[in-house]
N, C-alpha and C. Protein backbone atom coordinates (compact mmCIF):
# COMPACT_ATOMS: atom_id res chain seq x y z
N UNK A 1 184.67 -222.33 15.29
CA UNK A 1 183.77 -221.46 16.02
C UNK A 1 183.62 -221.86 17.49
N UNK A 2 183.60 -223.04 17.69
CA UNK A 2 183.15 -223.15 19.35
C UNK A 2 184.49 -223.10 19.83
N UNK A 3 185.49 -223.16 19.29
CA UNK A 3 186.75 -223.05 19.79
C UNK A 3 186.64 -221.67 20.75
N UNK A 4 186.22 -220.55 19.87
CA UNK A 4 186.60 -218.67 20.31
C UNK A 4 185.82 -218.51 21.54
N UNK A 5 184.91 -218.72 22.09
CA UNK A 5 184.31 -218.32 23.46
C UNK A 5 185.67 -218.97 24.64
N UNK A 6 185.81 -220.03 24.33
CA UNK A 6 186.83 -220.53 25.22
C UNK A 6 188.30 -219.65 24.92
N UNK A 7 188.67 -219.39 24.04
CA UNK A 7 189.57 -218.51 24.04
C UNK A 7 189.90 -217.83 24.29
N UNK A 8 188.63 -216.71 24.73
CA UNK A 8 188.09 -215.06 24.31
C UNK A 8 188.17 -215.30 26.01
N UNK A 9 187.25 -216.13 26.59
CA UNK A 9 186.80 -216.14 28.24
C UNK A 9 187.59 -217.15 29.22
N UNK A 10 188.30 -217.91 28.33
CA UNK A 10 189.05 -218.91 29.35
C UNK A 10 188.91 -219.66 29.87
N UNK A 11 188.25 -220.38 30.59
CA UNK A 11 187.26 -221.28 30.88
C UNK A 11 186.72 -222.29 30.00
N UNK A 12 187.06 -223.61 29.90
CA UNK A 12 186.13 -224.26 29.01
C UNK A 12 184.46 -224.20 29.14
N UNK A 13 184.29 -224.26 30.36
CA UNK A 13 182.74 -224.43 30.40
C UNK A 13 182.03 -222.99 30.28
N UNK A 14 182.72 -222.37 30.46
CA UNK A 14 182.08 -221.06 29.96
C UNK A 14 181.55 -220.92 28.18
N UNK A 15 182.54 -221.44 27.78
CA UNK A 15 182.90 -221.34 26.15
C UNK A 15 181.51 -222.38 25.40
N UNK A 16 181.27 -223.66 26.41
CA UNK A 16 180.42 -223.90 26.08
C UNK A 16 178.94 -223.47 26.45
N UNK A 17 178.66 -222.92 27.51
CA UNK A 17 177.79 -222.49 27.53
C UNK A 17 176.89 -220.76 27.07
N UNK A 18 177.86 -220.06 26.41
CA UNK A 18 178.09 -219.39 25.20
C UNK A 18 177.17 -219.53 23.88
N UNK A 19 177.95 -220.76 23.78
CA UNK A 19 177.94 -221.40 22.50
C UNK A 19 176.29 -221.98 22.62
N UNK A 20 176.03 -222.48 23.93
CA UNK A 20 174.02 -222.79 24.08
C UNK A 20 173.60 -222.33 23.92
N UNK A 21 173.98 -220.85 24.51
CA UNK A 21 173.04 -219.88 24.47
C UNK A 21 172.80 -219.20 23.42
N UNK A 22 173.97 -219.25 22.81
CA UNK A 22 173.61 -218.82 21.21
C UNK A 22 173.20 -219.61 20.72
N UNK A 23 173.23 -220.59 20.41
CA UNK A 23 172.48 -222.13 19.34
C UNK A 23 170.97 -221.64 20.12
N UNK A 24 170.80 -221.47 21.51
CA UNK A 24 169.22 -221.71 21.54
C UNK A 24 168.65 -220.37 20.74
N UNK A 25 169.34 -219.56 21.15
CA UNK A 25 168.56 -218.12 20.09
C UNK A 25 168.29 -218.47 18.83
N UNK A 26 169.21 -219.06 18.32
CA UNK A 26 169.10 -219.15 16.46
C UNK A 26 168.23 -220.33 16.49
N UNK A 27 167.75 -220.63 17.63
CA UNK A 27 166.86 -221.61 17.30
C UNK A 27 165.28 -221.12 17.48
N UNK A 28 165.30 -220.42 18.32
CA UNK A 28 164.35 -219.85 18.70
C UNK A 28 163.67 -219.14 17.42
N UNK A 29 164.89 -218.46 17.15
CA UNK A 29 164.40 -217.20 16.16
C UNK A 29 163.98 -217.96 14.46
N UNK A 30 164.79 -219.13 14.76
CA UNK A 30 164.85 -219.91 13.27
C UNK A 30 163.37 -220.55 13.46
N UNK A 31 162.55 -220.57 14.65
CA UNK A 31 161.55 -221.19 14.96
C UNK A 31 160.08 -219.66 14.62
N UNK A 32 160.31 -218.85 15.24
CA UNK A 32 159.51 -218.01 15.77
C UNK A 32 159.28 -216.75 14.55
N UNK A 33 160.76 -216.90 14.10
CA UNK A 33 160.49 -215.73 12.73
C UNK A 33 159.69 -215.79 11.66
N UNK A 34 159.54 -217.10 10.93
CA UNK A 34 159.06 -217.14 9.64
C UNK A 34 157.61 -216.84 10.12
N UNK A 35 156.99 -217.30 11.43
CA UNK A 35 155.90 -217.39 11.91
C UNK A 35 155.17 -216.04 11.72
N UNK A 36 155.54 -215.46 12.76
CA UNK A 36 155.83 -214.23 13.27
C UNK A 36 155.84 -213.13 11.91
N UNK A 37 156.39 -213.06 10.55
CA UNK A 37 156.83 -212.25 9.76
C UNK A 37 155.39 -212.89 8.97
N UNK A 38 154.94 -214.35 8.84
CA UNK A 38 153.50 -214.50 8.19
C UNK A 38 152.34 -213.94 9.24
N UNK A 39 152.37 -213.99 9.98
CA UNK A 39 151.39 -213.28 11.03
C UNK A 39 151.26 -211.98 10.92
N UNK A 40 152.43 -211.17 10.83
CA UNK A 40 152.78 -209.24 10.59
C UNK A 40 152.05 -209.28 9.15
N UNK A 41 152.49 -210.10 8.19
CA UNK A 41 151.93 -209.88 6.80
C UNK A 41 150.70 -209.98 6.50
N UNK A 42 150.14 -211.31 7.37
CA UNK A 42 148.41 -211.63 7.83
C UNK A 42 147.85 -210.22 7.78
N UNK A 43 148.01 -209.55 8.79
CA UNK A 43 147.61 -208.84 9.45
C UNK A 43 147.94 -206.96 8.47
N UNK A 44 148.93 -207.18 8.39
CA UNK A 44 149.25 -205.55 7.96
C UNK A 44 148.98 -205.77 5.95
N UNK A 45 149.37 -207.20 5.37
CA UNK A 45 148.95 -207.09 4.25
C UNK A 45 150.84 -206.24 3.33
N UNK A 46 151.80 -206.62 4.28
CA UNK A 46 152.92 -205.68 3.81
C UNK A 46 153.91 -206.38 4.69
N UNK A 47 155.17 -206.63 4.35
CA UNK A 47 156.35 -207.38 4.91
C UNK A 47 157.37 -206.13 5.66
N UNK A 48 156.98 -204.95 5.59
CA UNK A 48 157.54 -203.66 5.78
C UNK A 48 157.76 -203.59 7.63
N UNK A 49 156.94 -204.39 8.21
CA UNK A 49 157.08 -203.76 9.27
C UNK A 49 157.81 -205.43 10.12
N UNK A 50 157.91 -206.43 9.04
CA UNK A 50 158.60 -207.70 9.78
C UNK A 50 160.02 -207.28 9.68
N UNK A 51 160.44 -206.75 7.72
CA UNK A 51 162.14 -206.03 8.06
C UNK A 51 162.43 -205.07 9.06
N UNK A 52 161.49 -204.35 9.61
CA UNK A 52 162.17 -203.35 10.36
C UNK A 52 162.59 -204.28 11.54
N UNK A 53 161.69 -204.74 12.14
CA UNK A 53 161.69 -206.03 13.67
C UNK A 53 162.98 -206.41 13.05
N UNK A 54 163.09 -207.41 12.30
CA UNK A 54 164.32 -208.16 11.93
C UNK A 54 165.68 -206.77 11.73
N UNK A 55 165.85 -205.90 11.35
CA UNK A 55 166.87 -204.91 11.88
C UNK A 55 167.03 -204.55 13.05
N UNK A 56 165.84 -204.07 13.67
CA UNK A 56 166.32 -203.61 14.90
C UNK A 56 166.61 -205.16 15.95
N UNK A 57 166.31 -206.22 15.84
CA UNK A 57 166.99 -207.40 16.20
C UNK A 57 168.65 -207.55 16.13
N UNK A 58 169.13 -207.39 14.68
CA UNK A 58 169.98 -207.03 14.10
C UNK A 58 171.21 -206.36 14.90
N UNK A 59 170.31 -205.06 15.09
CA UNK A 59 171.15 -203.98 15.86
C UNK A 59 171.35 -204.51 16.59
N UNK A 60 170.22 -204.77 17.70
CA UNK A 60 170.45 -205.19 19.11
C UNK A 60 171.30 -206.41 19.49
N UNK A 61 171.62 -207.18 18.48
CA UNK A 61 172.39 -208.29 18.49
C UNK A 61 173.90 -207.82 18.29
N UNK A 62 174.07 -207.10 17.39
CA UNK A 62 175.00 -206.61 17.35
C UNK A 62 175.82 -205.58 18.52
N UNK A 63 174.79 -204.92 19.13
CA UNK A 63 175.17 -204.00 20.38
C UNK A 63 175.51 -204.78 21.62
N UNK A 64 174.53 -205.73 21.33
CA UNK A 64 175.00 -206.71 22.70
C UNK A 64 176.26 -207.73 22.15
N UNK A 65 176.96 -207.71 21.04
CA UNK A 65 178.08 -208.68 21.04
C UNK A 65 179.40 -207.23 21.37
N UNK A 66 178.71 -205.75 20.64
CA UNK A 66 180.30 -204.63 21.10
C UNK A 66 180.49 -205.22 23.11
N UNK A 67 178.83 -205.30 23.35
CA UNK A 67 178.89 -204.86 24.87
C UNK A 67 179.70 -206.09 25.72
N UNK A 68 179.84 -207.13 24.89
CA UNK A 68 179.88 -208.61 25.64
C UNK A 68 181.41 -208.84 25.34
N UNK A 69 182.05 -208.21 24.31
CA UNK A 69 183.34 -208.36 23.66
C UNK A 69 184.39 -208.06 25.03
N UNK A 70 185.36 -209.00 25.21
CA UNK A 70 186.87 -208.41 26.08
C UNK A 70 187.15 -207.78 25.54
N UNK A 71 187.40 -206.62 26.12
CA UNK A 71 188.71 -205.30 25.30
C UNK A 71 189.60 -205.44 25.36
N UNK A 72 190.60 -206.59 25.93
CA UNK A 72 191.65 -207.16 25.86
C UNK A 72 192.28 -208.07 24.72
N UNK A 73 190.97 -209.03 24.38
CA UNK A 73 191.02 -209.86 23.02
C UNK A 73 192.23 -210.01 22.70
N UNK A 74 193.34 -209.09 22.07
CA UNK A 74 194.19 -209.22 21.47
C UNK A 74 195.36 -210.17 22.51
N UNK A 75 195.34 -209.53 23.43
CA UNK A 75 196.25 -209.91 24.24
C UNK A 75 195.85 -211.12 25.28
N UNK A 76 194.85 -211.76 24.91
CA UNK A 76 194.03 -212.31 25.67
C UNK A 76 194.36 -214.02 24.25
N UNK A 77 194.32 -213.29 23.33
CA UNK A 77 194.91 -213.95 22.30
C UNK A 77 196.02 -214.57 22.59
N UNK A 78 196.68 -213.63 22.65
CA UNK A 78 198.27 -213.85 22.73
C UNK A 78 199.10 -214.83 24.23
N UNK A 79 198.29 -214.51 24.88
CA UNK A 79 198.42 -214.62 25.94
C UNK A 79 198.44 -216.74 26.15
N UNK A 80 197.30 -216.84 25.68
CA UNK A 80 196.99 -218.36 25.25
C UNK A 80 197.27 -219.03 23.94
N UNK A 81 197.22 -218.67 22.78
CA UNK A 81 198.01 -219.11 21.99
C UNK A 81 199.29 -218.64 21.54
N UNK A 82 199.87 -217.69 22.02
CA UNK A 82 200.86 -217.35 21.50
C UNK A 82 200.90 -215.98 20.19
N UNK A 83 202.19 -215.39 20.15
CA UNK A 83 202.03 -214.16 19.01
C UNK A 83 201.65 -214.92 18.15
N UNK A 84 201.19 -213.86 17.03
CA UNK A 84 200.82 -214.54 15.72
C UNK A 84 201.58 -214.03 14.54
């Protein structure tokens, strides 16, 4: 895994700092969620409205990795390691 940012972007130090910025999110969130989803439940008495947060997170995580992706990749692949 920490290999592909450097791959994908070229740059070693890019690849690692990628890779921070993602570790700090999953840290964040690995910190802030369980909290956060007992607090919504505190309060609303129903876990209904912590899954939705946690999907639309989801999404948005996901939209921002289409948006962040090279459209080259393949050849960007190829390019540095070789055909496959």
């Amino acid at each position: 895994m920490p290999n592909k940012p450097r791959v994908f972007y070229g740059w070693y130090i890019v690849g690692v700092m990628i890779i921070a910025m993602m570790l700090t999110g999953v840290g964040f969130g690995g910190a802030i969620g369980p909290w956060l989803g007992g607090f919504i439940y505190d309060k609303l008495g129903s876990y209904s409205v912590a899954f939705i947060i946690s999907l639309i997170a989801i999404g948005l995580a996901g939209v921002s990795f289409w948006i962040a992706a090279p459209r080259n990749a393949r050849k960007l692949r190829e390019k540095r390691l070789g055909p496959a």
